[in-house]
C-alpha atoms as a PDB file:
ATOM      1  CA  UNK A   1      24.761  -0.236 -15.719  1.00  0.00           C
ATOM      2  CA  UNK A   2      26.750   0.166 -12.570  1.00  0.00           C
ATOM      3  CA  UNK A   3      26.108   2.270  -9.398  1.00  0.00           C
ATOM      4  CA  UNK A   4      28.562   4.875  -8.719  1.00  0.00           C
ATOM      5  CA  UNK A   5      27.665   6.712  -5.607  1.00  0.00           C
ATOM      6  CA  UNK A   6      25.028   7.977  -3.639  1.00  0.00           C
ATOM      7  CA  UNK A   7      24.086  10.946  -2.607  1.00  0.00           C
ATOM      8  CA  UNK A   8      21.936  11.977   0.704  1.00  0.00           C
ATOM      9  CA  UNK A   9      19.881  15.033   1.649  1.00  0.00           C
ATOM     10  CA  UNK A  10      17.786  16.072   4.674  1.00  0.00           C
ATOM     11  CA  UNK A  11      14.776  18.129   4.592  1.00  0.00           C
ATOM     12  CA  UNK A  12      13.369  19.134   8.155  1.00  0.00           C
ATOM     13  CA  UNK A  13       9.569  19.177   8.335  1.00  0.00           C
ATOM     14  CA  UNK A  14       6.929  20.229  11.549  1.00  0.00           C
ATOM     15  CA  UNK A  15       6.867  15.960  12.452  1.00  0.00           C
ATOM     16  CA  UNK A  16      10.176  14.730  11.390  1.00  0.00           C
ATOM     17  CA  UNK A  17      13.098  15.028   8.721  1.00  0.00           C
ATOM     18  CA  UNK A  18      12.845  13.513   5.590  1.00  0.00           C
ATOM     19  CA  UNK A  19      15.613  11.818   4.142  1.00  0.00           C
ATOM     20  CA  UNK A  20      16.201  11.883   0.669  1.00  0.00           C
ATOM     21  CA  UNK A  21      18.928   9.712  -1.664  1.00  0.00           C
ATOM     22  CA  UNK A  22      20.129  10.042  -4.965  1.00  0.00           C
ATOM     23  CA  UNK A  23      21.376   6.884  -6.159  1.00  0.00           C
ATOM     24  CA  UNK A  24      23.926   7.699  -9.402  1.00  0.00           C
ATOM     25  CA  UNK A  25      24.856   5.503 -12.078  1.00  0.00           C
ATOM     26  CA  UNK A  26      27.612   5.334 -15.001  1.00  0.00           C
ATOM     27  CA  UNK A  27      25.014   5.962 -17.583  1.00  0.00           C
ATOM     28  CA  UNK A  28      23.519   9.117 -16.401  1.00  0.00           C
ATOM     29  CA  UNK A  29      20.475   7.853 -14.729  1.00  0.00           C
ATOM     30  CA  UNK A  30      19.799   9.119 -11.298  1.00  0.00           C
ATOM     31  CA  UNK A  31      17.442   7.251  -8.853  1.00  0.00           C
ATOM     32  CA  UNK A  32      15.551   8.929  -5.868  1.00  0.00           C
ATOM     33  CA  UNK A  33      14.694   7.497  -2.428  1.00  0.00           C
ATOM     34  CA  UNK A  34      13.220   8.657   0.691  1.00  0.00           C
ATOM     35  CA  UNK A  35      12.273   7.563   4.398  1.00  0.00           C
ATOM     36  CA  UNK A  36      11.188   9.491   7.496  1.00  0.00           C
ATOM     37  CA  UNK A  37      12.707   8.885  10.381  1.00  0.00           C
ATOM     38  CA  UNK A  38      11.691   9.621  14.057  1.00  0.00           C
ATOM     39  CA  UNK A  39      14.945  10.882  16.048  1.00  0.00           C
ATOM     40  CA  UNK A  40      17.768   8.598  14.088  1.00  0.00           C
ATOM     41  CA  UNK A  41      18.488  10.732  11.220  1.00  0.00           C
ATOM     42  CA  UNK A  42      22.136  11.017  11.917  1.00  0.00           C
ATOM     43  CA  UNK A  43      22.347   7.534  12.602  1.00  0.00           C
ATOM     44  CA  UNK A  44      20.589   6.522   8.786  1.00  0.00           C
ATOM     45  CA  UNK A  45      23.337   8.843   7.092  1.00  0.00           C
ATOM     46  CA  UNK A  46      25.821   7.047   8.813  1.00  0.00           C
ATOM     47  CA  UNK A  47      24.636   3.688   8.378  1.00  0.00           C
ATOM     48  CA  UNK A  48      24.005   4.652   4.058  1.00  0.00           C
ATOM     49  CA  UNK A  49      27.540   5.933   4.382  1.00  0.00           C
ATOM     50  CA  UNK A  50      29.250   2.614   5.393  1.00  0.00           C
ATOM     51  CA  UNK A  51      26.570   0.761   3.222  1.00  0.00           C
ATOM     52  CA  UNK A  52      27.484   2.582   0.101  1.00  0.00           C
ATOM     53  CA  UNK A  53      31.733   1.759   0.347  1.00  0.00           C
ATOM     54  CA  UNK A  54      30.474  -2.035   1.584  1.00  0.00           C
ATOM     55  CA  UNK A  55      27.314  -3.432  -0.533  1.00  0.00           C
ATOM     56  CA  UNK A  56      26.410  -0.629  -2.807  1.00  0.00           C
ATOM     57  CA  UNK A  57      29.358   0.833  -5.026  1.00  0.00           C
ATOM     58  CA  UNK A  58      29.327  -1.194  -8.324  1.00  0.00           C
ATOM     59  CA  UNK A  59      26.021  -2.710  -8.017  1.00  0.00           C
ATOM     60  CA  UNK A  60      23.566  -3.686 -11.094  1.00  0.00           C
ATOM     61  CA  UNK A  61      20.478  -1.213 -10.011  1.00  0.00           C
ATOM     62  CA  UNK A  62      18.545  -3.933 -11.669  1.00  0.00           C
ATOM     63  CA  UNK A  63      19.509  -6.492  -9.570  1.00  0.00           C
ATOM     64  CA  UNK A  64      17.432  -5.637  -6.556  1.00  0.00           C
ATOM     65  CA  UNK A  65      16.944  -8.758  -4.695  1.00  0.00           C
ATOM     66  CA  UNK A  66      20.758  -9.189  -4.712  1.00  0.00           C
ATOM     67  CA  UNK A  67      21.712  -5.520  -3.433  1.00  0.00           C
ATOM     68  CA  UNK A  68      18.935  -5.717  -1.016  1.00  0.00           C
ATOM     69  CA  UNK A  69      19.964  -9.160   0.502  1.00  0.00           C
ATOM     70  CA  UNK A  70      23.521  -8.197   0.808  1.00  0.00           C
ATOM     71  CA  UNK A  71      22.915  -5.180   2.725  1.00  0.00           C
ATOM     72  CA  UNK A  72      20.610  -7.206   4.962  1.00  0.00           C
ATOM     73  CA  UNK A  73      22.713  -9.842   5.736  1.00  0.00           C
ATOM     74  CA  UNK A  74      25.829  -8.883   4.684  1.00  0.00           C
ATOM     75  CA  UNK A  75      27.161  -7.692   7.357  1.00  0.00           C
ATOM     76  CA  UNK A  76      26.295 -10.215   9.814  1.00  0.00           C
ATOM     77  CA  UNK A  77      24.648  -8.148  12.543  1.00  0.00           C
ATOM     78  CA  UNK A  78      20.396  -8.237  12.903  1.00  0.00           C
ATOM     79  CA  UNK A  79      18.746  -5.943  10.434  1.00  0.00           C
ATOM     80  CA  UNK A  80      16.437  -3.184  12.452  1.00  0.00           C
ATOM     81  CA  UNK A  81      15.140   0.233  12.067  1.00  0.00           C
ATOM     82  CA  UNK A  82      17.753   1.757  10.986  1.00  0.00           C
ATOM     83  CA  UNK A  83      19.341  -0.717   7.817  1.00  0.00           C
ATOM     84  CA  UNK A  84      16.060  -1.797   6.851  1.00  0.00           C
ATOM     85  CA  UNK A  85      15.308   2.071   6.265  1.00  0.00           C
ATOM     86  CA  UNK A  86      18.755   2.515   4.479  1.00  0.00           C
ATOM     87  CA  UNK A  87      17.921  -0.698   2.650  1.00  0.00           C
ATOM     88  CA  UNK A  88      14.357   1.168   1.809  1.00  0.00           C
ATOM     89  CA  UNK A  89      15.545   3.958   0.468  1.00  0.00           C
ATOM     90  CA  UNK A  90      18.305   2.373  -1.924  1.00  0.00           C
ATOM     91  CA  UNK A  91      15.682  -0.459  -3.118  1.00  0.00           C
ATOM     92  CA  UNK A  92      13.028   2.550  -4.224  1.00  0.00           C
ATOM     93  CA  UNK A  93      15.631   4.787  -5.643  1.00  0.00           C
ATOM     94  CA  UNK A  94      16.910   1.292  -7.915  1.00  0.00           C
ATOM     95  CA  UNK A  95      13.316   1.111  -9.345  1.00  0.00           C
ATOM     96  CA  UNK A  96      13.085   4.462  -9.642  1.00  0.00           C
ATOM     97  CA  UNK A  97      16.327   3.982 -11.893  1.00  0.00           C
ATOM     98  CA  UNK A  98      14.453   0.931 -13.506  1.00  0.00           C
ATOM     99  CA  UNK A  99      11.627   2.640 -14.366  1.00  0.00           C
ATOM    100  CA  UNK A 100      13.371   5.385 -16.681  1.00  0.00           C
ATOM    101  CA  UNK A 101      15.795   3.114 -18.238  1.00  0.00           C
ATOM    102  CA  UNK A 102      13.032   0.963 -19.489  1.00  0.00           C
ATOM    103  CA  UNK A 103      10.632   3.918 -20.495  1.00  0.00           C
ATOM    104  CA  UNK A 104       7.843   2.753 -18.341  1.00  0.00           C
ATOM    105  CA  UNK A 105       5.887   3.019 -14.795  1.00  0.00           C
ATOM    106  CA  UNK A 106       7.279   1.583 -11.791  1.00  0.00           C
ATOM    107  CA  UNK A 107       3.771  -0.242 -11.564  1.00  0.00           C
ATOM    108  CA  UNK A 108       3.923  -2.090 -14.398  1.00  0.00           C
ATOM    109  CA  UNK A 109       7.286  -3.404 -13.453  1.00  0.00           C
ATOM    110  CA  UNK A 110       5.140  -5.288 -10.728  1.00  0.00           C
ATOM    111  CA  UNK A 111       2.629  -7.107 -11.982  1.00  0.00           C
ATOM    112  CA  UNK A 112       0.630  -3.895 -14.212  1.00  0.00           C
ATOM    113  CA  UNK A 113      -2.466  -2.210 -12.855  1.00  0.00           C
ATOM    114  CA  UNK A 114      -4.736  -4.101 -10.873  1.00  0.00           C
ATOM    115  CA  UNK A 115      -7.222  -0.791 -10.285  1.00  0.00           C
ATOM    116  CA  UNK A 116      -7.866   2.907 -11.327  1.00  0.00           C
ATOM    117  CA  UNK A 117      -8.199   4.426  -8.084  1.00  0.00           C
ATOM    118  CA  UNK A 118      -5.951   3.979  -4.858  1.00  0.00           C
ATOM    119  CA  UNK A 119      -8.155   5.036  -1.309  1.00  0.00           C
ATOM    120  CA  UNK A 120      -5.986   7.657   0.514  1.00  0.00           C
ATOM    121  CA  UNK A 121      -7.072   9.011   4.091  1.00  0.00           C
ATOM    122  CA  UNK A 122      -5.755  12.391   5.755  1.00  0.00           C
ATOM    123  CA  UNK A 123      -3.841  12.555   8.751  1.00  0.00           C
ATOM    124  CA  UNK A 124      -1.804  15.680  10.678  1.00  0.00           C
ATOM    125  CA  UNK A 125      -5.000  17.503   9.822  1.00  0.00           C
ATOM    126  CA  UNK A 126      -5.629  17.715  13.413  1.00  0.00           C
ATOM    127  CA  UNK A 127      -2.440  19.866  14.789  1.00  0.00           C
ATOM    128  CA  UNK A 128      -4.601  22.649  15.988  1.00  0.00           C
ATOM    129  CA  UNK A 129      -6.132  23.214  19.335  1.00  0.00           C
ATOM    130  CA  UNK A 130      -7.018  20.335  20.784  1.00  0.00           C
ATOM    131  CA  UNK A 131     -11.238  21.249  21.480  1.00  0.00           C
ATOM    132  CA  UNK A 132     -14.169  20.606  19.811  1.00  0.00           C
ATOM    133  CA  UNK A 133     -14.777  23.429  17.747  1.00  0.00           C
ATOM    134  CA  UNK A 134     -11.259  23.412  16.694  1.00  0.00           C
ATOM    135  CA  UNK A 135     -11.443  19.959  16.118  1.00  0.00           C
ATOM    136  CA  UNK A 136     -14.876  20.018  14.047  1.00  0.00           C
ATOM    137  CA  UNK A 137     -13.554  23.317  11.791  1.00  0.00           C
ATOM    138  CA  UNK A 138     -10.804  21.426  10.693  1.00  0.00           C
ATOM    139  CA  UNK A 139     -12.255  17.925  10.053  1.00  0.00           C
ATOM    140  CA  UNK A 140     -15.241  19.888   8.069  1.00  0.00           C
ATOM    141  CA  UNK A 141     -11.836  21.920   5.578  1.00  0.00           C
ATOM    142  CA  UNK A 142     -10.657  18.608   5.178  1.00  0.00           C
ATOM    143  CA  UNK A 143     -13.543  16.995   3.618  1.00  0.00           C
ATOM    144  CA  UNK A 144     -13.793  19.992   1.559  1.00  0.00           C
ATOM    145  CA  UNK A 145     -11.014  19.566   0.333  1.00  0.00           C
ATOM    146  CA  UNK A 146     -12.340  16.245  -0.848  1.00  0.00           C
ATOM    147  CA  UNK A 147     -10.978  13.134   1.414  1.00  0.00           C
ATOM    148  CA  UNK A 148     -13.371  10.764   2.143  1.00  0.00           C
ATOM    149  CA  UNK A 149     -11.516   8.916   4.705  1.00  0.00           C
ATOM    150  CA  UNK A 150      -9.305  11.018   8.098  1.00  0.00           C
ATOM    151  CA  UNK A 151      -7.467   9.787  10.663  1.00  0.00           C
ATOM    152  CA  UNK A 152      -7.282  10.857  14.427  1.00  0.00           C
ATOM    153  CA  UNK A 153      -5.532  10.326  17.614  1.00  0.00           C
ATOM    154  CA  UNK A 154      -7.780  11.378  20.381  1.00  0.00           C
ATOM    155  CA  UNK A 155      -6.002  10.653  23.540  1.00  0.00           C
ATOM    156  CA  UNK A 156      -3.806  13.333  24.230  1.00  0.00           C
ATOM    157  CA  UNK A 157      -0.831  12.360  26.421  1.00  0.00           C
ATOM    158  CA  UNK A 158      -2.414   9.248  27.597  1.00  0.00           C
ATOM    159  CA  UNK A 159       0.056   6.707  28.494  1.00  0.00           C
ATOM    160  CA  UNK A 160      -1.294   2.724  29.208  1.00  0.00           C
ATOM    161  CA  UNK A 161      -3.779   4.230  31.422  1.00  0.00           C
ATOM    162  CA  UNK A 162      -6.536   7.375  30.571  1.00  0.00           C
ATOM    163  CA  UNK A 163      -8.586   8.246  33.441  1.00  0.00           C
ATOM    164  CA  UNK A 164     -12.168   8.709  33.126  1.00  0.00           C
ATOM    165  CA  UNK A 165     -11.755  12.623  32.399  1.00  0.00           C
ATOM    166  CA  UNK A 166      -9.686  12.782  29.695  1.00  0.00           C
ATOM    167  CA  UNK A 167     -11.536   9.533  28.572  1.00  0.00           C
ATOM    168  CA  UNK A 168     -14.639  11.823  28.375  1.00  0.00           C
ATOM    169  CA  UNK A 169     -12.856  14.723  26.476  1.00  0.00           C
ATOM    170  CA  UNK A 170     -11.891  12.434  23.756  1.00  0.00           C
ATOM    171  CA  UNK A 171     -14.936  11.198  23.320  1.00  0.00           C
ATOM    172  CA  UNK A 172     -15.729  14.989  23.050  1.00  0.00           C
ATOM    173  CA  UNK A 173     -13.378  15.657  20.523  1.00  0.00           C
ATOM    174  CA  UNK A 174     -14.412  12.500  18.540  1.00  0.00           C
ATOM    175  CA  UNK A 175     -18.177  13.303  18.670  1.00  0.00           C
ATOM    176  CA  UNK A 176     -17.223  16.908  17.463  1.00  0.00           C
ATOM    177  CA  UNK A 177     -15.672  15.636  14.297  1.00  0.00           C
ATOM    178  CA  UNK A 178     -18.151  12.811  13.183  1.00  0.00           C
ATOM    179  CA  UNK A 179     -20.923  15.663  13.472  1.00  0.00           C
ATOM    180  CA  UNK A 180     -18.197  17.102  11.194  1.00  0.00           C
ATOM    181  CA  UNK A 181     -18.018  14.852   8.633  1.00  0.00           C
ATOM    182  CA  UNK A 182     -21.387  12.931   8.396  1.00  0.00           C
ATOM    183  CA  UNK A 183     -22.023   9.284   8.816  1.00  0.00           C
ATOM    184  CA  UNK A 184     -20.351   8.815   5.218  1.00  0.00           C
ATOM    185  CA  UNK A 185     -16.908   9.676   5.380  1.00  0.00           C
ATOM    186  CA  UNK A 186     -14.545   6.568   7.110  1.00  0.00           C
ATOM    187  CA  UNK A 187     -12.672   8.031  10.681  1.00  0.00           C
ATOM    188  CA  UNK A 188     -10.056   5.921  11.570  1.00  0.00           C
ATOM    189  CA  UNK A 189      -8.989   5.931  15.528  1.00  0.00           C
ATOM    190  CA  UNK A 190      -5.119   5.587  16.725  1.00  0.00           C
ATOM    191  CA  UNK A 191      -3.476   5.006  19.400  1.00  0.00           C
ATOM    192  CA  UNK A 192       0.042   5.077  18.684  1.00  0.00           C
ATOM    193  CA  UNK A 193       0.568   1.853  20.539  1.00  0.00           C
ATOM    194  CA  UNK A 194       0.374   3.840  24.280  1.00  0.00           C
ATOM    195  CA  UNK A 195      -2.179   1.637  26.154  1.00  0.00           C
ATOM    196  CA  UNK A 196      -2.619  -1.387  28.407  1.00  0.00           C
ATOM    197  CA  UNK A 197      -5.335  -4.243  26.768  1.00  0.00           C
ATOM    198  CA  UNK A 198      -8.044  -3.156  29.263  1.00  0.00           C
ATOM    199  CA  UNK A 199      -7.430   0.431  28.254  1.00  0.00           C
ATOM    200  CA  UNK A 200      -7.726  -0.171  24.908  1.00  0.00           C
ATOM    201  CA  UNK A 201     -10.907  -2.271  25.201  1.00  0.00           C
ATOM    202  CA  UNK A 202     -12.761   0.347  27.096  1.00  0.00           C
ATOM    203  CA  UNK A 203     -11.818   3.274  24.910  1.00  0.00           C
ATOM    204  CA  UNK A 204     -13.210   0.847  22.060  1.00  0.00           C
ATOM    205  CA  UNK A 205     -16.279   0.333  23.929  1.00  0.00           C
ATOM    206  CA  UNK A 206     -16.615   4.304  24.322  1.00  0.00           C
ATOM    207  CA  UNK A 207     -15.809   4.843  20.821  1.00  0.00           C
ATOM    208  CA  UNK A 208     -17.783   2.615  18.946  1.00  0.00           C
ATOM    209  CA  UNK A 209     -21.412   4.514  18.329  1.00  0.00           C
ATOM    210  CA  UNK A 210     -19.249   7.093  16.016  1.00  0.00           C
ATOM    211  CA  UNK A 211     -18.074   3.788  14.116  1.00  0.00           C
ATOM    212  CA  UNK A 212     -14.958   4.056  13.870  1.00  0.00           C
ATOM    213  CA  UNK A 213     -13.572   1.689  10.479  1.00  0.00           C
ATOM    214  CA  UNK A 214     -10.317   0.662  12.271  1.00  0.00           C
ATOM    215  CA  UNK A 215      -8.647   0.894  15.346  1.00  0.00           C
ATOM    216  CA  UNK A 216      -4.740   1.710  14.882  1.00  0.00           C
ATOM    217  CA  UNK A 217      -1.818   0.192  17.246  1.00  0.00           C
ATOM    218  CA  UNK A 218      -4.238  -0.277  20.410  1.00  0.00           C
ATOM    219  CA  UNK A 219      -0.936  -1.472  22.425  1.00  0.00           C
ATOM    220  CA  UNK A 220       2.926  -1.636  22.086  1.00  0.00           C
ATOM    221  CA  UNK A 221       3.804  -3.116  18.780  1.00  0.00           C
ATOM    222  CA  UNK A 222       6.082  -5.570  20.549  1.00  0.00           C
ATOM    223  CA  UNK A 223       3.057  -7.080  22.467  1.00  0.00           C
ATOM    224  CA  UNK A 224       1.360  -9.919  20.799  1.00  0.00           C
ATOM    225  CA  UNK A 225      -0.670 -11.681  23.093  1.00  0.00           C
ATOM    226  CA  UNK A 226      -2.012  -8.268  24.366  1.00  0.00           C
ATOM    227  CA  UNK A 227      -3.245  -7.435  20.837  1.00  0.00           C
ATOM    228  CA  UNK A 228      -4.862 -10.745  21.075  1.00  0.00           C
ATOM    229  CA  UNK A 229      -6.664 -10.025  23.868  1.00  0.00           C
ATOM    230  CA  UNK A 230      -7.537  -6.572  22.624  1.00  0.00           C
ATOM    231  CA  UNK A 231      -8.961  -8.600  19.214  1.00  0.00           C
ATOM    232  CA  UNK A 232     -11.038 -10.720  21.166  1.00  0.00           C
ATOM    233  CA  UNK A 233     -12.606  -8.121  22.923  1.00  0.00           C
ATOM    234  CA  UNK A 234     -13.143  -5.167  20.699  1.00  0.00           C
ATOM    235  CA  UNK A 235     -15.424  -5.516  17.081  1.00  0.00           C
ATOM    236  CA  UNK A 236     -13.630  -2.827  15.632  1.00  0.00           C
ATOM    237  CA  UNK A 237     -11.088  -3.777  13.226  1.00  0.00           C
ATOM    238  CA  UNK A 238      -7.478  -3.737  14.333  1.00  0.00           C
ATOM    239  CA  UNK A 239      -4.637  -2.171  12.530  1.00  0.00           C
ATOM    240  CA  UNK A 240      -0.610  -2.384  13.163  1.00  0.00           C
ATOM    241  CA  UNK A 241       2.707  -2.649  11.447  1.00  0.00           C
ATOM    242  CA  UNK A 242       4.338   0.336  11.007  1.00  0.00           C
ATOM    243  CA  UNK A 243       7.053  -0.397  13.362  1.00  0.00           C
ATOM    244  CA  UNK A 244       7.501  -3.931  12.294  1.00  0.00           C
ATOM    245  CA  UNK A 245      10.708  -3.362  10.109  1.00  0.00           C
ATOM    246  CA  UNK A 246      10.881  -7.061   8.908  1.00  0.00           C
ATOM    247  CA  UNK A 247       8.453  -8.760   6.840  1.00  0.00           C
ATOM    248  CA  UNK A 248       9.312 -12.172   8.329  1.00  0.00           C
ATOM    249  CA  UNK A 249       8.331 -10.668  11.426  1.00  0.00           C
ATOM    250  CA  UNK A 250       5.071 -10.526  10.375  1.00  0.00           C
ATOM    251  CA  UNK A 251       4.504 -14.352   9.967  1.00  0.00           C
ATOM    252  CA  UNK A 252       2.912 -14.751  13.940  1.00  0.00           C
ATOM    253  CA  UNK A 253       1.031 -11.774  13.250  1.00  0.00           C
ATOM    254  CA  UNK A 254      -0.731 -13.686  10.416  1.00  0.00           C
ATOM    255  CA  UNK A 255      -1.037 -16.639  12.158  1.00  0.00           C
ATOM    256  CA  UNK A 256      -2.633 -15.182  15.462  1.00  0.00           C
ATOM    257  CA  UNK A 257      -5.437 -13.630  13.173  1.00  0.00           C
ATOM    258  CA  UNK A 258      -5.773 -11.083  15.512  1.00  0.00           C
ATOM    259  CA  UNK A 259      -5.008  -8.130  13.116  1.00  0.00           C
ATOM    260  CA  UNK A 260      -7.590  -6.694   9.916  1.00  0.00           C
ATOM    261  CA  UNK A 261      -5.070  -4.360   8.415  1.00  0.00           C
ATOM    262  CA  UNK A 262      -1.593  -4.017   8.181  1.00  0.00           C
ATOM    263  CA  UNK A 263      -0.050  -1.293   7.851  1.00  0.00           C
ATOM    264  CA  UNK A 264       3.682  -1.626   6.302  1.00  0.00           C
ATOM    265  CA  UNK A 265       5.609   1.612   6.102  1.00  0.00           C
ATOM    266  CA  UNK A 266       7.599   1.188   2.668  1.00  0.00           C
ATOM    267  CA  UNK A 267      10.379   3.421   3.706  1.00  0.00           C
ATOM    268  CA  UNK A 268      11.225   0.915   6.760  1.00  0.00           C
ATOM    269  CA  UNK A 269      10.218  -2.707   5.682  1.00  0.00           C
ATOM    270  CA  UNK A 270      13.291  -2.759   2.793  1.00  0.00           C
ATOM    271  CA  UNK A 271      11.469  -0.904   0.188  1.00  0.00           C
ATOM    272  CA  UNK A 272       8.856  -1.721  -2.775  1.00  0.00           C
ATOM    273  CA  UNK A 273       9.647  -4.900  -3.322  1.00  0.00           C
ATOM    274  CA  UNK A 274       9.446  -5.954   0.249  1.00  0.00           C
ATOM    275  CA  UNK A 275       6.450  -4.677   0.892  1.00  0.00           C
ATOM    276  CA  UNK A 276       5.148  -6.346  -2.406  1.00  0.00           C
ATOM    277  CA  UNK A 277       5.763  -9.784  -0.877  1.00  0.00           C
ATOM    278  CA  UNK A 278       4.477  -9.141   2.124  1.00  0.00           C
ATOM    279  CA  UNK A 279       1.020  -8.114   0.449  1.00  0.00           C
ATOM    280  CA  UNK A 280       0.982 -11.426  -1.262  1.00  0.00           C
ATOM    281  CA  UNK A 281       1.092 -13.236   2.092  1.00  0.00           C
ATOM    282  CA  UNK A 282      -0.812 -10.754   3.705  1.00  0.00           C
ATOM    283  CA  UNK A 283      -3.145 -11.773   0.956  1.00  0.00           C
ATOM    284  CA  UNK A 284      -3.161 -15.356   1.548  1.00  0.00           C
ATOM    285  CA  UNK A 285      -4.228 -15.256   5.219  1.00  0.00           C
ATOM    286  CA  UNK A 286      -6.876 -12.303   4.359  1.00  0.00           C
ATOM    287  CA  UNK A 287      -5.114  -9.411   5.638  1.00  0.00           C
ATOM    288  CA  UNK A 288      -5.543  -6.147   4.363  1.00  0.00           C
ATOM    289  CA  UNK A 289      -2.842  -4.148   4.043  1.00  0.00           C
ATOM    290  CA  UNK A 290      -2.628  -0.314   4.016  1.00  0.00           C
ATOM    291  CA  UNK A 291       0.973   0.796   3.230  1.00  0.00           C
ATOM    292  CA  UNK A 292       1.878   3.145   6.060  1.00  0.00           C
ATOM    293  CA  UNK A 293       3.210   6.892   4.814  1.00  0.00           C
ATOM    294  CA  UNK A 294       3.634   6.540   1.177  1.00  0.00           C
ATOM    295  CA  UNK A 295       4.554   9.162  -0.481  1.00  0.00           C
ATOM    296  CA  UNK A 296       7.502  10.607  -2.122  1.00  0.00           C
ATOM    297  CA  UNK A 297       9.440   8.893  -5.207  1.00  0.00           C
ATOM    298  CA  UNK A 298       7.255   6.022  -4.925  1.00  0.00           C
ATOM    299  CA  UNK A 299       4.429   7.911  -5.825  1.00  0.00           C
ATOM    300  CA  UNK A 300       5.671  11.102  -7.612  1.00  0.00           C
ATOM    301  CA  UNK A 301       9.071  10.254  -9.868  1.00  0.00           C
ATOM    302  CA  UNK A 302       8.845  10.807 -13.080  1.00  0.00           C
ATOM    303  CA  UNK A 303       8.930   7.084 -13.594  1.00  0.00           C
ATOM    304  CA  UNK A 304       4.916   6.750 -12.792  1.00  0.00           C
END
């Protein structure tokens, strides 16, 4: 089985686009991939366009590790955001393509079923107005609906710094939805990566009596030593990785300890596979991990 072409298509949504690809192959079987990304749509097609004529036309959609290492370092340039998200997209569609040759669910094709049940929080529940009846209405539809786990960002446009009265509205807003929800239901806290340490540290401070079960991207991804000093600080768990986009990249995370969970986003890291390795080593230096936005064909082809 060959690949003979791929095929790309974007689908706008409230927060971002969604890119989907097809990947095609001589036998009939079609493959589906998709990534979100933030502002570089344009530049993903073009990057899957140059990919396709260089690395991916006449590949073996078995042979994953192979296609994915060639488009990595193939062409001799640093992989980032935007390759490792082509890469992503190409890799999920392949097992996607695996999956229905063989007759059988992606899941087994890595290792079989470790549990029954996969824990799944709700986020973007919160895009309403931004008080604490608002705030508390929707937090109580959503555990209706039956999550038992939400997600939050608080902080408004707070940037490094958040004075002391917008400090006290988030508070506000995070009071409102614990009443909400009841001491049961896990809230996790983020901060999109926005503040200083110190900032960070005292919004902790103010936020743990509604006990908050992690504490998402407290400063700018790129920062270490300041998410050091936040995890020395703070005894709310930390969470990052989304916008780490290679899983070597992770290996001073692990050995600073100062992260609980990380948070790989599938459609960035290079795909499935990538992400499975970097669970087993996550593993091995007792890491959590909490894939970040899956969704899509990983979850929902008609390979599973």
């Amino acid at each position: 089985m060959r690949i003979t072409g791929i095929s790309t298509h974007v689908v706008g949504t409230p927060w971002r686009n969604l890119t989907y690809v097809q990947v095609h192959t001589d036998e009939g079987l079609t493959g589906v991939g998709e990534t979100r990304m933030l502002g570089h749509t344009d530049a993903l097609i073009g990057y899957l366009r140059e990919a396709e004529a260089n690395h991916i036309l006449g590949s073996d959609p078995f042979a994953v590790e192979d296609l994915v290492r060639r488009m990595k370092y193939g062409d001799y340039g640093r992989a980032g955001e935007i390759v490792m998200s082509g890469i992503a997209v190409v890799e999920t569609a392949c097992w996607d393509i695996k999956g229905k040759a063989l007759g059988v669910p992606v899941w087994q094709l890595l290792g079989g079923k470790v549990t029954d049940k996969v824990k799944a929080y709700a986020n973007g529940w919160y895009t309403t107005e931004r008080t604490p009846e608002a705030y508390h209405k929707a937090a109580q539809e959503v555990v209706a609906r039956g999550y038992q786990a939400l997600k939050i960002d608080p902080f408004g446009t707070g940037h490094f710094e958040l004075d002391h009265e917008a400090t006290l509205y988030s508070v506000s807003l995070i009071e409102a939805v614990r009443d909400a929800i009841g001491p049961g239901t896990e809230l996790m806290l983020e901060m999109h990566g926005r503040f200083s340490p110190s900032t960070a540290v005292r919004l902790a401070h103010e936020l743990a009596p509604f006990k908050p079960a992690w504490l998402e991207e407290p400063v700018p991804p790129e920062n270490l030593k300041a998410l050091e000093k936040v995890a020395g600080k703070v005894d709310i768990p930390l969470a990052t990785g989304e916008r780490i986009h290679d899983r070597v990249e992770f290996r001073e995370l692990f050995e600073s300890q100062a992260v609980d969970i990380i948070q790989p986003d599938v459609g960035h890291i290079g795909g499935v596979w990538e992400t499975r390795k970097l669970a087993a080593t996550a593993e091995a230096h007792y890491v959590l991990v909490a894939p970040h936005n899956v969704g899509g064909p990983v979850l929902t082809a008609a390979s599973l």
